[in-house]
N, C-alpha and C. Protein backbone atom coordinates (compact mmCIF):
# COMPACT_ATOMS: atom_id res chain seq x y z
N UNK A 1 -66.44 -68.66 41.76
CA UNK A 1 -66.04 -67.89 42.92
C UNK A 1 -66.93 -68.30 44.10
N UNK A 2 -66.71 -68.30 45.20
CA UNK A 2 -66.92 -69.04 46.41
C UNK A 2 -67.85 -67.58 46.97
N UNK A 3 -68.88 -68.17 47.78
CA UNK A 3 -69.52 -66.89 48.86
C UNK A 3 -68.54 -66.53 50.01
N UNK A 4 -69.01 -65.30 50.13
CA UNK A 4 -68.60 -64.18 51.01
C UNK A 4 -67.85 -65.11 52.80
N UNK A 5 -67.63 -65.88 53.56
CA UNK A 5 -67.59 -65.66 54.81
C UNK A 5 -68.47 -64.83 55.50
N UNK A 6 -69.47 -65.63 56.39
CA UNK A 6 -70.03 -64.56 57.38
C UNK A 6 -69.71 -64.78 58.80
N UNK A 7 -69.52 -63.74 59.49
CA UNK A 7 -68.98 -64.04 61.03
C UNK A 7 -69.47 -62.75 61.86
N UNK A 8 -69.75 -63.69 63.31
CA UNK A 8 -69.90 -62.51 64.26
C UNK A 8 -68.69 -61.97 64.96
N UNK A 9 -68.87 -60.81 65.35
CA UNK A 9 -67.65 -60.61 66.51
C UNK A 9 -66.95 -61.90 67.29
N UNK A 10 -67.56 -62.04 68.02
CA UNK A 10 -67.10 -63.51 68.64
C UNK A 10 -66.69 -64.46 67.86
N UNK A 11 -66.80 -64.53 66.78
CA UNK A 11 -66.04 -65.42 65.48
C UNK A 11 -64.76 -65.05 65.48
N UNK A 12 -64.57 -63.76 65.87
CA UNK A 12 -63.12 -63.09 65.35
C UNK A 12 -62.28 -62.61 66.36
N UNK A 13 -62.34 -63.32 67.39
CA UNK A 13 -61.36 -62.65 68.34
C UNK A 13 -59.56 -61.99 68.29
N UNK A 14 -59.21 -61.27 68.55
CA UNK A 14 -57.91 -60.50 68.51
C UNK A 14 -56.48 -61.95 68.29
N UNK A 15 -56.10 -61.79 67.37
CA UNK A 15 -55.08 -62.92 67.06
C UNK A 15 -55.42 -63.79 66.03
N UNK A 16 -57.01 -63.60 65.25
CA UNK A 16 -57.41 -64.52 64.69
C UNK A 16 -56.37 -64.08 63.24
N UNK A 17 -56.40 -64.80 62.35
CA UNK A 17 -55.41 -64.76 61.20
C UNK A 17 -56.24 -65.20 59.72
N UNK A 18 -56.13 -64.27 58.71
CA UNK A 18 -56.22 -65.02 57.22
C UNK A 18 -55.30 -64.76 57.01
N UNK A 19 -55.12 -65.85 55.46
CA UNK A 19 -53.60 -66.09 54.63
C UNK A 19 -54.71 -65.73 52.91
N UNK A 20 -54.31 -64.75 52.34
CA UNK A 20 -55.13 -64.73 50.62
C UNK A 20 -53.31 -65.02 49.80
N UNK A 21 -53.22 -65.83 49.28
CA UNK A 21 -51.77 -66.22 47.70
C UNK A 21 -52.39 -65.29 47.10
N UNK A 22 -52.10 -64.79 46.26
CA UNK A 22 -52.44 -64.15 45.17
C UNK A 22 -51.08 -63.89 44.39
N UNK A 23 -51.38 -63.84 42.98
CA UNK A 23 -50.37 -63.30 41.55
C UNK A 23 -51.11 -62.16 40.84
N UNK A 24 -50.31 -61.72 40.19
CA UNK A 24 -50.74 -60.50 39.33
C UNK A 24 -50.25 -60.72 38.09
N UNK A 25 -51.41 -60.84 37.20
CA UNK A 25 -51.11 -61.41 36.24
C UNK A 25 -50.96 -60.01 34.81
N UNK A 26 -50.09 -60.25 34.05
CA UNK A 26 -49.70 -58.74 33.18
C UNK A 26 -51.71 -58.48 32.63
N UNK A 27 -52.51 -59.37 32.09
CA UNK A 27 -53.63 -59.14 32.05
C UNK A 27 -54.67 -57.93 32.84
N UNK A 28 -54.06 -58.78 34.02
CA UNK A 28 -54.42 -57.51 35.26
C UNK A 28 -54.52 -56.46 35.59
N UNK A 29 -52.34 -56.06 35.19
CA UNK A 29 -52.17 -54.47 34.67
C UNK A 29 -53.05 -53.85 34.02
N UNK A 30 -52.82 -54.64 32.34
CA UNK A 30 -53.85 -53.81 31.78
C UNK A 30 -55.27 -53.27 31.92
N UNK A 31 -55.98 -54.28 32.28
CA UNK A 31 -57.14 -53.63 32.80
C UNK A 31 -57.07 -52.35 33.78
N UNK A 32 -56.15 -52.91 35.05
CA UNK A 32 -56.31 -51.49 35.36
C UNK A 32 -55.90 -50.27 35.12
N UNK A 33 -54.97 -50.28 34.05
CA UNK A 33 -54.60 -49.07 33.26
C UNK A 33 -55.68 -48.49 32.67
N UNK A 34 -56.39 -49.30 31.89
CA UNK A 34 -57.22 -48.84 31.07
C UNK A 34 -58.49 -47.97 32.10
N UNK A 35 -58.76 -49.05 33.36
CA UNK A 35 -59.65 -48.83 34.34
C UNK A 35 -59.40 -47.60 35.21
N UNK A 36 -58.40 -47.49 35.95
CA UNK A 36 -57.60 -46.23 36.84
C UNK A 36 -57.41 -45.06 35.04
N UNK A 37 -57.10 -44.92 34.33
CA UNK A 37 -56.48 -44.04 33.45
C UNK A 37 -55.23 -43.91 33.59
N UNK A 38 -54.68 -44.80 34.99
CA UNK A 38 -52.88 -44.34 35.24
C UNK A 38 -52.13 -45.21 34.40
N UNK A 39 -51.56 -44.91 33.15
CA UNK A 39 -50.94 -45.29 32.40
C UNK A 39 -49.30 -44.88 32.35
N UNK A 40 -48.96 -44.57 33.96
CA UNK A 40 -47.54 -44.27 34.27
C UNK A 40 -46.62 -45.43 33.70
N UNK A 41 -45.28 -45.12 32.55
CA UNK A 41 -45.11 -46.18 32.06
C UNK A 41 -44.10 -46.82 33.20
N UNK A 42 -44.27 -46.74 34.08
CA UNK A 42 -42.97 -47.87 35.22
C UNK A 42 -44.43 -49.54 35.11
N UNK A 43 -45.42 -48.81 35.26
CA UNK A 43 -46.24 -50.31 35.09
C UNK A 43 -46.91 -50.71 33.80
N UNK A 44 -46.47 -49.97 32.55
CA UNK A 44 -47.07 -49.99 31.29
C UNK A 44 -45.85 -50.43 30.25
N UNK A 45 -44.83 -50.42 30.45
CA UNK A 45 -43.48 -50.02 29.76
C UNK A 45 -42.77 -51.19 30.28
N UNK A 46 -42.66 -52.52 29.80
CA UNK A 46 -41.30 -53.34 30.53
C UNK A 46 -39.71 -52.65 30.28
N UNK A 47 -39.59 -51.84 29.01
CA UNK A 47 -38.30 -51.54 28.71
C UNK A 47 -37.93 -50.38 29.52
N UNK A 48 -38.96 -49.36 29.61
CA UNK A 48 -38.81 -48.36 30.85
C UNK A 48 -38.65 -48.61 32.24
N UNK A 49 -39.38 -49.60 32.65
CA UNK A 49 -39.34 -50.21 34.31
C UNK A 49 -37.49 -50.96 34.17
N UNK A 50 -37.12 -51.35 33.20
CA UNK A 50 -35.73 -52.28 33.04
C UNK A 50 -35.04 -51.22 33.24
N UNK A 51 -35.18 -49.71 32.21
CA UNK A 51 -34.31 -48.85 32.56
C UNK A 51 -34.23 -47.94 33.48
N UNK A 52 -35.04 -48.38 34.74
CA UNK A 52 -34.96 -47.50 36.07
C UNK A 52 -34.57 -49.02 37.14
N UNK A 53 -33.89 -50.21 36.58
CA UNK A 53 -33.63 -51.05 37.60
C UNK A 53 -34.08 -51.76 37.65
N UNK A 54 -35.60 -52.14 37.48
CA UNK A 54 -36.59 -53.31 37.42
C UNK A 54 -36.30 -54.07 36.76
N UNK A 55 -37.00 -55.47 37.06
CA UNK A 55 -37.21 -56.54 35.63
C UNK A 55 -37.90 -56.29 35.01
N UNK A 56 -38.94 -55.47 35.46
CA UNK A 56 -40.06 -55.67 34.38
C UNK A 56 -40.96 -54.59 35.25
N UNK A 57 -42.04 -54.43 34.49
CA UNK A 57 -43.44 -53.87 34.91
C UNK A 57 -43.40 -53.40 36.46
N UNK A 58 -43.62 -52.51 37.19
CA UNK A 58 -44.04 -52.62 38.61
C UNK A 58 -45.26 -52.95 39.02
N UNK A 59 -46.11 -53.97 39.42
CA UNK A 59 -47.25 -53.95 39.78
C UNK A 59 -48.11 -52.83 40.67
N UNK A 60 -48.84 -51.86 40.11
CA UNK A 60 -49.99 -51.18 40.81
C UNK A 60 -50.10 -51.37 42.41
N UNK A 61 -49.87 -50.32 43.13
CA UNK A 61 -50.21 -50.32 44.65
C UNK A 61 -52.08 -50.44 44.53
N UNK A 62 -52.43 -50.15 43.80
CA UNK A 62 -53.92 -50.17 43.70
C UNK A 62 -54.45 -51.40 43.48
N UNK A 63 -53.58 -52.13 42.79
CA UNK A 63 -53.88 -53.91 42.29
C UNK A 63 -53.05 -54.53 44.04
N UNK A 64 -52.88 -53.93 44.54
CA UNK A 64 -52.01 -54.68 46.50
C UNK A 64 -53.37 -54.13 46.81
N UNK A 65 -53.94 -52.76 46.84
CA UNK A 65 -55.34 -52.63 47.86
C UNK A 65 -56.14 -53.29 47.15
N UNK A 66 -56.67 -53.95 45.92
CA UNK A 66 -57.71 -54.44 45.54
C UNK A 66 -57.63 -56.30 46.23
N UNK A 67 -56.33 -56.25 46.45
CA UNK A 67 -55.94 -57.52 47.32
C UNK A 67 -56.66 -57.57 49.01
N UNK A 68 -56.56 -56.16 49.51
CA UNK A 68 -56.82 -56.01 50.84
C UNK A 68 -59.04 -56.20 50.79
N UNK A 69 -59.02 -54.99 49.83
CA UNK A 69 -60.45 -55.43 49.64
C UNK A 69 -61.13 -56.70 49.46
N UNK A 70 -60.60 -57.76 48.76
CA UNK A 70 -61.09 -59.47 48.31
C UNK A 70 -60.89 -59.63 50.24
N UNK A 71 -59.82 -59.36 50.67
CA UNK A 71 -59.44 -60.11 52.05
C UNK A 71 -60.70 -59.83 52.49
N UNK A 72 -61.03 -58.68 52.80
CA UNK A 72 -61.86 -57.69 53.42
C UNK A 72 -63.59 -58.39 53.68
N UNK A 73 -63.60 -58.49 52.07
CA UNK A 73 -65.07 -58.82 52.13
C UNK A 73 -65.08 -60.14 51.78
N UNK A 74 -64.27 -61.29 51.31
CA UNK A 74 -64.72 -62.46 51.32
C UNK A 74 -64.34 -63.08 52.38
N UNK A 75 -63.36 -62.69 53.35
CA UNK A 75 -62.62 -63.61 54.31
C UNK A 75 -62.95 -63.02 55.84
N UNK A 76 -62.48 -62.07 55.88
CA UNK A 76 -61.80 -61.09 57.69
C UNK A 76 -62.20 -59.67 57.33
N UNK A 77 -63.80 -59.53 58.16
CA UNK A 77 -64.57 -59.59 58.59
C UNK A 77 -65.67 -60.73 57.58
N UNK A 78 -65.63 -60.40 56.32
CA UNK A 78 -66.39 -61.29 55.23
C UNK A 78 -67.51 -60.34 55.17
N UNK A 79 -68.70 -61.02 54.78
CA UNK A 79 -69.69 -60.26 54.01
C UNK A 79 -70.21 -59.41 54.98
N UNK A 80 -70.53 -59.02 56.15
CA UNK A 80 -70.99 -57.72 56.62
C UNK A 80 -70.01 -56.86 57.35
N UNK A 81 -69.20 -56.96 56.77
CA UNK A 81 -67.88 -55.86 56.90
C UNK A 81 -68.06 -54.75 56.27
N UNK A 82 -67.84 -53.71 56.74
CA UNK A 82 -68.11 -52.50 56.17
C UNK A 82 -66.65 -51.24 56.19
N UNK A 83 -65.62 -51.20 55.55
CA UNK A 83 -64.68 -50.63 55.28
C UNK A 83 -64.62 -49.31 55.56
N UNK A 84 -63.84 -49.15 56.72
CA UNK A 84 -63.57 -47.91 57.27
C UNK A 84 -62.65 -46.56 56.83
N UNK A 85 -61.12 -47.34 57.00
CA UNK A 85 -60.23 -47.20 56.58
C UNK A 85 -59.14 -47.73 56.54
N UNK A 86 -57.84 -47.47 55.45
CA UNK A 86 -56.88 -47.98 55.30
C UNK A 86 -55.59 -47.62 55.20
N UNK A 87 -54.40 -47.73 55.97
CA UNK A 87 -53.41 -47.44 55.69
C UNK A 87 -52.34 -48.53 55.51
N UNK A 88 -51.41 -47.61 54.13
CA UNK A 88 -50.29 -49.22 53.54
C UNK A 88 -49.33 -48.44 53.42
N UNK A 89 -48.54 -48.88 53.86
CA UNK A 89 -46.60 -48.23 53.44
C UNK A 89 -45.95 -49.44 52.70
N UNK A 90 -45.56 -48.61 51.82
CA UNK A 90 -45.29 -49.61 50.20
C UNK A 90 -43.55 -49.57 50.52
N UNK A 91 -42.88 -51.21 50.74
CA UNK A 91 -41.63 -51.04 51.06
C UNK A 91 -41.17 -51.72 49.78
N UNK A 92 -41.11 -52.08 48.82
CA UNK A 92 -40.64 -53.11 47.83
C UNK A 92 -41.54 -53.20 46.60
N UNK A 93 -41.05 -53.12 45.41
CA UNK A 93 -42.37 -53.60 44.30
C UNK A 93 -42.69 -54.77 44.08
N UNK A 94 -43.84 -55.17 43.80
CA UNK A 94 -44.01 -56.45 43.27
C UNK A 94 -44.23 -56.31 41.93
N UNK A 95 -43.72 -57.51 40.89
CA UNK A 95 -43.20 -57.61 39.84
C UNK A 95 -44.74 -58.66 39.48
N UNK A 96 -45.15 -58.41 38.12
CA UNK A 96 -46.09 -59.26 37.52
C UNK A 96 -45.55 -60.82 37.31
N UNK A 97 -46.45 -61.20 37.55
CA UNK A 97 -46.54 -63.21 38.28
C UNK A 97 -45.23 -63.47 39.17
N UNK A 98 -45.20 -62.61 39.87
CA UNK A 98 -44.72 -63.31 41.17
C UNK A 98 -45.48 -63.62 42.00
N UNK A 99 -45.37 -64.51 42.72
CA UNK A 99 -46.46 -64.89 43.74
C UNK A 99 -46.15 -64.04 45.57
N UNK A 100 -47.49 -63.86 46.05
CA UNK A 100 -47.66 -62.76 46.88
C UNK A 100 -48.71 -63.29 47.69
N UNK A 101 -48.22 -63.06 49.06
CA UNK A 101 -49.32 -63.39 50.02
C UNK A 101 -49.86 -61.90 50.72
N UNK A 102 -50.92 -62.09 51.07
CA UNK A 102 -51.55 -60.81 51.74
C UNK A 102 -51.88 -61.87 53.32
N UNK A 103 -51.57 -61.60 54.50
CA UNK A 103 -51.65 -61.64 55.80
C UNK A 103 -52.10 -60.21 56.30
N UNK A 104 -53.43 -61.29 56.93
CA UNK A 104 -54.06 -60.23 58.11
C UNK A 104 -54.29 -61.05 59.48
N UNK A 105 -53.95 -60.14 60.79
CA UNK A 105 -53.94 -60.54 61.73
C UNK A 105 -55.04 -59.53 62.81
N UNK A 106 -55.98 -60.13 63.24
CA UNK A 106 -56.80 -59.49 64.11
C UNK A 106 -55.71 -58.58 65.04
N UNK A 107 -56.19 -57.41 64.89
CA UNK A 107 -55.31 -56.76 65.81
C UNK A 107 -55.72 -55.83 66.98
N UNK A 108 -57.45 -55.52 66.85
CA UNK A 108 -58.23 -55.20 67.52
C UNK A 108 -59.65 -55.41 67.52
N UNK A 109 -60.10 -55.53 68.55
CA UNK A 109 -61.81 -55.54 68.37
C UNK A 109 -62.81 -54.94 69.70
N UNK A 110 -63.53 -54.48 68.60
CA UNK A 110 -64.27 -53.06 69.87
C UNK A 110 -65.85 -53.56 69.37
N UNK A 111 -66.64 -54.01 70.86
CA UNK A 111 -67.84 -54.68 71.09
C UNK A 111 -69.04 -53.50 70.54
N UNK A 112 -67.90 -52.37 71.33
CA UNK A 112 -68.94 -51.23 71.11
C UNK A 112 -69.33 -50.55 70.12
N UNK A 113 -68.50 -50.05 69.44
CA UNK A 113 -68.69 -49.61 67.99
C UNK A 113 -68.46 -50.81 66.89
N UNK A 114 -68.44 -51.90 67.09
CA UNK A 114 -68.55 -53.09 66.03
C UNK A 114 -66.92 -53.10 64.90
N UNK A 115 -65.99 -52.63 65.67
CA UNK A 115 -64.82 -52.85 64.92
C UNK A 115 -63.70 -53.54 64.76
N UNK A 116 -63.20 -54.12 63.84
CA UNK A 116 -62.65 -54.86 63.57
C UNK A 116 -61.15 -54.15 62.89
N UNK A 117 -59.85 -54.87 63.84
CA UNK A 117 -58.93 -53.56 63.04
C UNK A 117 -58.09 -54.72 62.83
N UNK A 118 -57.50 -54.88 61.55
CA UNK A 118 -56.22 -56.24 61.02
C UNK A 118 -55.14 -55.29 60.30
N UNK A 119 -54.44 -55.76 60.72
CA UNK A 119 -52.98 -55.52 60.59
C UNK A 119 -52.47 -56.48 59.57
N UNK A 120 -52.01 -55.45 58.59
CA UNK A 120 -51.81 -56.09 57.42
C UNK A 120 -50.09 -56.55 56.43
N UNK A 121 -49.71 -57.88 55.91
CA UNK A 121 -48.40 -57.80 55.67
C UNK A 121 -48.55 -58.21 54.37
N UNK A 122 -47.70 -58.02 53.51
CA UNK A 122 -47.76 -58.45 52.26
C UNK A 122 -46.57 -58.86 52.10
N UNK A 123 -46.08 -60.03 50.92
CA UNK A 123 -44.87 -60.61 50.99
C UNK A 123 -44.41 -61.24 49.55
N UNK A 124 -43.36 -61.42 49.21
CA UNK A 124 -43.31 -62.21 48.03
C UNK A 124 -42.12 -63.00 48.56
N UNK A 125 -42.25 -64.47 48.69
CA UNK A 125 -41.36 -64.65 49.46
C UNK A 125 -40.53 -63.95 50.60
N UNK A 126 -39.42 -63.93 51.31
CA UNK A 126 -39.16 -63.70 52.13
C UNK A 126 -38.81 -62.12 52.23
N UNK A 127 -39.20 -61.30 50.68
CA UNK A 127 -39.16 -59.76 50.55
C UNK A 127 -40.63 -59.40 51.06
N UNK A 128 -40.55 -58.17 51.84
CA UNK A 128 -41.57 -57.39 52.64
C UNK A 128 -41.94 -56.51 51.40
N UNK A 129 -43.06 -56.69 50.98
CA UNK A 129 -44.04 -55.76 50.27
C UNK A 129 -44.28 -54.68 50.48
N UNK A 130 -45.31 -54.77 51.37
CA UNK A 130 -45.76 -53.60 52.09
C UNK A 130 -46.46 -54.22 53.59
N UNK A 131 -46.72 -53.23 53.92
CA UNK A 131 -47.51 -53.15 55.73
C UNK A 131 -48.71 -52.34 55.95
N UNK A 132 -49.60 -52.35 56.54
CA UNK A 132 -50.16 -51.78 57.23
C UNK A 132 -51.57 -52.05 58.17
N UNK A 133 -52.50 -51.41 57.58
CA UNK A 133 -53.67 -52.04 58.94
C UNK A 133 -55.05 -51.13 58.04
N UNK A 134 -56.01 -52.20 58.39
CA UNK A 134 -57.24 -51.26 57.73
C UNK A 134 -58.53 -51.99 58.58
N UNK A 135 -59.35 -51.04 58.62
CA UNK A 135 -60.56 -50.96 59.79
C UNK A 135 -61.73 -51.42 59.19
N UNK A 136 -62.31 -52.30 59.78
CA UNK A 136 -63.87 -52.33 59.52
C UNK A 136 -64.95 -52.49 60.39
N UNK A 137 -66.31 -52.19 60.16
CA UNK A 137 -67.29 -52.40 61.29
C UNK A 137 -67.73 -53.45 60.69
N UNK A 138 -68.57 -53.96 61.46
CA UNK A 138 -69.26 -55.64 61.22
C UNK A 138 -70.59 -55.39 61.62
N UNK A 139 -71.26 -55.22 60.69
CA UNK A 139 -73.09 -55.02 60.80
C UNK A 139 -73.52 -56.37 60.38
N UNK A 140 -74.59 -56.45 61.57
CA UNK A 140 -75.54 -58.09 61.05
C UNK A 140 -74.99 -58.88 62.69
C-alpha cells in the first residue's frame, strides 16, 4: 500500500479532481458483516437479494463510505485531512465485483477555517450509485 498524499491548500484549488476504481469483493461483505454485526440478509443471502429482484448480494452503503474514507485520507485532502462531515444519497445498488468508481471534485475551499468540501459521485458504469459531498479541514 502506497503513503498517504500530502498537500497544502494551494495544492487543491476548487475544480481539482480524484478518480479511486474500486470492486467489492464477496470477501469484503463478509468481513463487514461479521465487523458492523449487520447481517441484514439482502447483503448476506444471494437467494434472498434474487428474491427481492437483485442478482445477487447488495453491497453495504458502509463498504461505498469506507470508499469515501481511502479517498479522503490517501488522496483529496490526503494525510492531514481531518473529516468533518458527510452526506450520500444512495440512488442504485452496487452488486459484489462490479467495478465502481468513486469521483471527487473540489467543490469548495475556505483559507480561513482550512476547509476542503468535494463533491462526491459514485458510478458503475454509466449507472449513478450514489452522490454526495463530504468536508474536511487540512491541518499541517
Amino acid at each position: 500500500m502506497s503513503a498517504p498524499s500530502v498537500h497544502s491548500l494551494s495544492d487543491i484549488p476548487e475544480g481539482t479532481t480524484a478518480r479511486l476504481p474500486f470492486r467489492i469483493a464477496a470477501a469484503d461483505m463478509d468481513a463487514f458483516a461479521r465487523l458492523s454485526g449487520d447481517v441484514n440478509p439482502l447483503h448476506t443471502d444471494d437467494a434472498f437479494a434474487q428474491g427481492r429482484g437483485f442478482p445477487g448480494r447488495v453491497v453495504y452503503g458502509g463498504l461505498l463510505v469506507a470508499q469515501v474514507s481511502r479517498l479522503l485520507g490517501m488522496e483529496l485532502p490526503g494525510r492531514d485531512g481531518v473529516w468533518m462531515g458527510l452526506r450520500m444519497d444512495f440512488r442504485a445498488p452496487l452488486h459484489i465485483d462490479e467495478d465502481a468508481v468513486l469521483e471527487a471534485v473540489v467543490d469548495r475551499v475556505s483559507e480561513a477555517v482550512r476547509l476542503v468540501r468535494l463533491k462526491l459521485t459514485i458510478r458503475a458504469g454509466e449507472r449513478l450509485i450514489a452522490t454526495g459531498s463530504v468536508e474536511s479541514t487540512l491541518n499541517g
